[in-house]
C-alpha atoms as a PDB file:
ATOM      1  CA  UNK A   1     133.666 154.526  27.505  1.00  0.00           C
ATOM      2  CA  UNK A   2     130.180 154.985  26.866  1.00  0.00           C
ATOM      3  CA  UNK A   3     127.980 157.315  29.432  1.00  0.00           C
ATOM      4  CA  UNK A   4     125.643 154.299  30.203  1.00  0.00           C
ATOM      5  CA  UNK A   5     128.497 152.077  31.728  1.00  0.00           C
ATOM      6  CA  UNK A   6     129.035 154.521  34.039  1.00  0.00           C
ATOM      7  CA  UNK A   7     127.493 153.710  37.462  1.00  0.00           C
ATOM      8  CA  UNK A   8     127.367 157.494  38.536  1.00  0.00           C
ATOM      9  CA  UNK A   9     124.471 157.759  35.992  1.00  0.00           C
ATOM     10  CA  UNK A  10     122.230 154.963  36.591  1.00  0.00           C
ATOM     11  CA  UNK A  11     122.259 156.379  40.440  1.00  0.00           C
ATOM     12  CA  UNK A  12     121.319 159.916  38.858  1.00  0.00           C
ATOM     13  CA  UNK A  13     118.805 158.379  37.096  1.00  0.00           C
ATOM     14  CA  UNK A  14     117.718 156.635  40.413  1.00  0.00           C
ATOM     15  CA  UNK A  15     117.204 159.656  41.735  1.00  0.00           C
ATOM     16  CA  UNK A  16     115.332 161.435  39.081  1.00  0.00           C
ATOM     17  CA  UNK A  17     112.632 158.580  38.937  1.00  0.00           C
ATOM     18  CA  UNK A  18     112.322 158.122  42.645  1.00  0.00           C
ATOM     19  CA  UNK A  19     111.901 162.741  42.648  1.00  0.00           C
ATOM     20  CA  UNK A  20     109.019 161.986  40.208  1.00  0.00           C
ATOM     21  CA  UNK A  21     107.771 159.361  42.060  1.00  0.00           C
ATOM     22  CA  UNK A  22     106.930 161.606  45.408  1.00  0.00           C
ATOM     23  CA  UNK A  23     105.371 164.482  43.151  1.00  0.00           C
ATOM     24  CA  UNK A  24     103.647 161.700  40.860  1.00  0.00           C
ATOM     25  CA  UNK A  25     102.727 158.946  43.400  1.00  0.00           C
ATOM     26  CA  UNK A  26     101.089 155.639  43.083  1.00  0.00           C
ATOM     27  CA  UNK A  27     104.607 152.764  42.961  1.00  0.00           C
ATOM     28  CA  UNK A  28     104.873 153.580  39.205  1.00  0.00           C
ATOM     29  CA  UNK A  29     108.327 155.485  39.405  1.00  0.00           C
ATOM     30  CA  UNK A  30     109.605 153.494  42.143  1.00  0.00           C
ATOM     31  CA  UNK A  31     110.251 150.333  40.541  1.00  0.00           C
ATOM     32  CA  UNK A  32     112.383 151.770  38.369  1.00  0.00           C
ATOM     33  CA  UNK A  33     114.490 154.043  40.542  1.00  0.00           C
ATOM     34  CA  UNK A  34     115.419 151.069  42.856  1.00  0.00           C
ATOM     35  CA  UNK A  35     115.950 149.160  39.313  1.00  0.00           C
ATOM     36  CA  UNK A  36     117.681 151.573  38.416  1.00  0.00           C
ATOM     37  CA  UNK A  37     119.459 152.131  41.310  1.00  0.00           C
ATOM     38  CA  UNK A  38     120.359 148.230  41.998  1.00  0.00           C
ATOM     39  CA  UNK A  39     122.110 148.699  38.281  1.00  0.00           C
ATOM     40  CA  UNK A  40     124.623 151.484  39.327  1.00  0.00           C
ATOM     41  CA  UNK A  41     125.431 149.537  42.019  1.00  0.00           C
ATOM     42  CA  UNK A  42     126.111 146.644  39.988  1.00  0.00           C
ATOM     43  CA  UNK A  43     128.271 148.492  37.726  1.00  0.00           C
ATOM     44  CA  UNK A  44     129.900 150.512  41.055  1.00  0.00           C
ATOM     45  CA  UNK A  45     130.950 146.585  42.085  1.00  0.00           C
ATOM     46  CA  UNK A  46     132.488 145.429  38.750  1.00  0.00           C
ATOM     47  CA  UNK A  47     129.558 143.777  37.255  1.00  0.00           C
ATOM     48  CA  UNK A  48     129.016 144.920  33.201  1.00  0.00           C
ATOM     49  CA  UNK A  49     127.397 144.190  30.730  1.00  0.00           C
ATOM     50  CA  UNK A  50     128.605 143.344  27.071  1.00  0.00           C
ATOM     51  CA  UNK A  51     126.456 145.540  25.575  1.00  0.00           C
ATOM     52  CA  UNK A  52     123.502 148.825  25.835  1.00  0.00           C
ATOM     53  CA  UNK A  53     120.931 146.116  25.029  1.00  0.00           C
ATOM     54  CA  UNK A  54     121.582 143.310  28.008  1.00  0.00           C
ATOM     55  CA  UNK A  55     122.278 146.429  30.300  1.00  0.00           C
ATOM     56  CA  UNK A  56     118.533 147.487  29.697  1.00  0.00           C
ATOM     57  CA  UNK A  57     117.416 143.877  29.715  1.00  0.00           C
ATOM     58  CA  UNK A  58     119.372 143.467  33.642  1.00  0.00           C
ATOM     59  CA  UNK A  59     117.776 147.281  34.552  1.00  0.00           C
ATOM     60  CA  UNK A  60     114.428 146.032  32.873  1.00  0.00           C
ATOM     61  CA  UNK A  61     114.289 142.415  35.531  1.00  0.00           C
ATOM     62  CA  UNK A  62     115.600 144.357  38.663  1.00  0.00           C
ATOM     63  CA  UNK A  63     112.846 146.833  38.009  1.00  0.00           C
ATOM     64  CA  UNK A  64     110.379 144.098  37.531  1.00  0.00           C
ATOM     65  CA  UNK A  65     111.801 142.034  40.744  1.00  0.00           C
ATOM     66  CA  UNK A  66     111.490 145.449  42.902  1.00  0.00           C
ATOM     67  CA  UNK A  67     108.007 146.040  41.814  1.00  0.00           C
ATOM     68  CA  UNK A  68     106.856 142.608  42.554  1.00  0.00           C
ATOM     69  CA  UNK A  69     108.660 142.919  45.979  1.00  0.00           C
ATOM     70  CA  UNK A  70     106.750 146.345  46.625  1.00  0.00           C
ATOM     71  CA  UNK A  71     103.450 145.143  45.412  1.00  0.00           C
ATOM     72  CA  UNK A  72     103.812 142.325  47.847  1.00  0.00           C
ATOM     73  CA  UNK A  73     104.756 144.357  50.618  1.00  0.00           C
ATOM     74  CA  UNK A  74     102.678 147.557  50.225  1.00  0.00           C
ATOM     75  CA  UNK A  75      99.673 145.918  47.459  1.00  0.00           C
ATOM     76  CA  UNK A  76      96.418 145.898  48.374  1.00  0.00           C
ATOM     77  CA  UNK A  77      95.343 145.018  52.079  1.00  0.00           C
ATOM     78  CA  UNK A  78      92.086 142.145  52.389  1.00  0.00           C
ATOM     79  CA  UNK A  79      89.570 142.729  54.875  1.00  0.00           C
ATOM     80  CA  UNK A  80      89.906 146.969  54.251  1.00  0.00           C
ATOM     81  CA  UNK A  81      86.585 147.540  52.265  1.00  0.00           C
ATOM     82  CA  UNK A  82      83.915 149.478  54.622  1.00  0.00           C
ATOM     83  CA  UNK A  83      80.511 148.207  53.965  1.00  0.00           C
ATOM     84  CA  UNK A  84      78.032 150.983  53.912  1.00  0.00           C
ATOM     85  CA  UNK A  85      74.727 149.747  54.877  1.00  0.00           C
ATOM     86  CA  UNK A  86      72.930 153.201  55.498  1.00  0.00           C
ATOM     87  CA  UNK A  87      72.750 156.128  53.328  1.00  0.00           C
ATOM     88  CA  UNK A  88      73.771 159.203  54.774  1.00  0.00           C
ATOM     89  CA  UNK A  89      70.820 161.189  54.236  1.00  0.00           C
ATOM     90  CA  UNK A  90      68.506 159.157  56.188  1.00  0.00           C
END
């Protein structure tokens, strides 16, 4: 059985991309880590793929799904932007 059908990995994996995402932040890592982590799960309920290359293609749309998700919940805020109308030195 081949070490990427295993779900233990893809939740290792998880975990190694969400550790690089709180020394490296900015929501880059952490699509990927829940991606990645929504895959082990899959595979930890029966769910698997045929082959390595529609396993990355499910990992690549969960990680695109959980980054949309984030950058709705935690994107950019309207109404945020302070106006400076004085310079500092005056």
């Amino acid at each position: 059985m081949p070490l990427w059908t295993e779900w233990w990995v893809w939740m290792s994996g998880a975990l190694v991309l969400a550790t690089l995402e709180v020394l490296i932040p900015g929501y880059i890592f952490l699509g990927f880590a829940l991606g990645a982590a929504m895959m082990g799960v899959l595979i930890l309920v029966g769910v698997s793929a045929s082959g390595f290359a529609i396993t990355l293609v499910i990992f690549a749309v969960l990680s695109l799904i959980s980054y949309v998700i984030m950058r709705k919940v935690f994107g950019l805020r309207t109404g945020q932007v302070k106006i400076c109308d004085t310079d500092i030195n005056d």
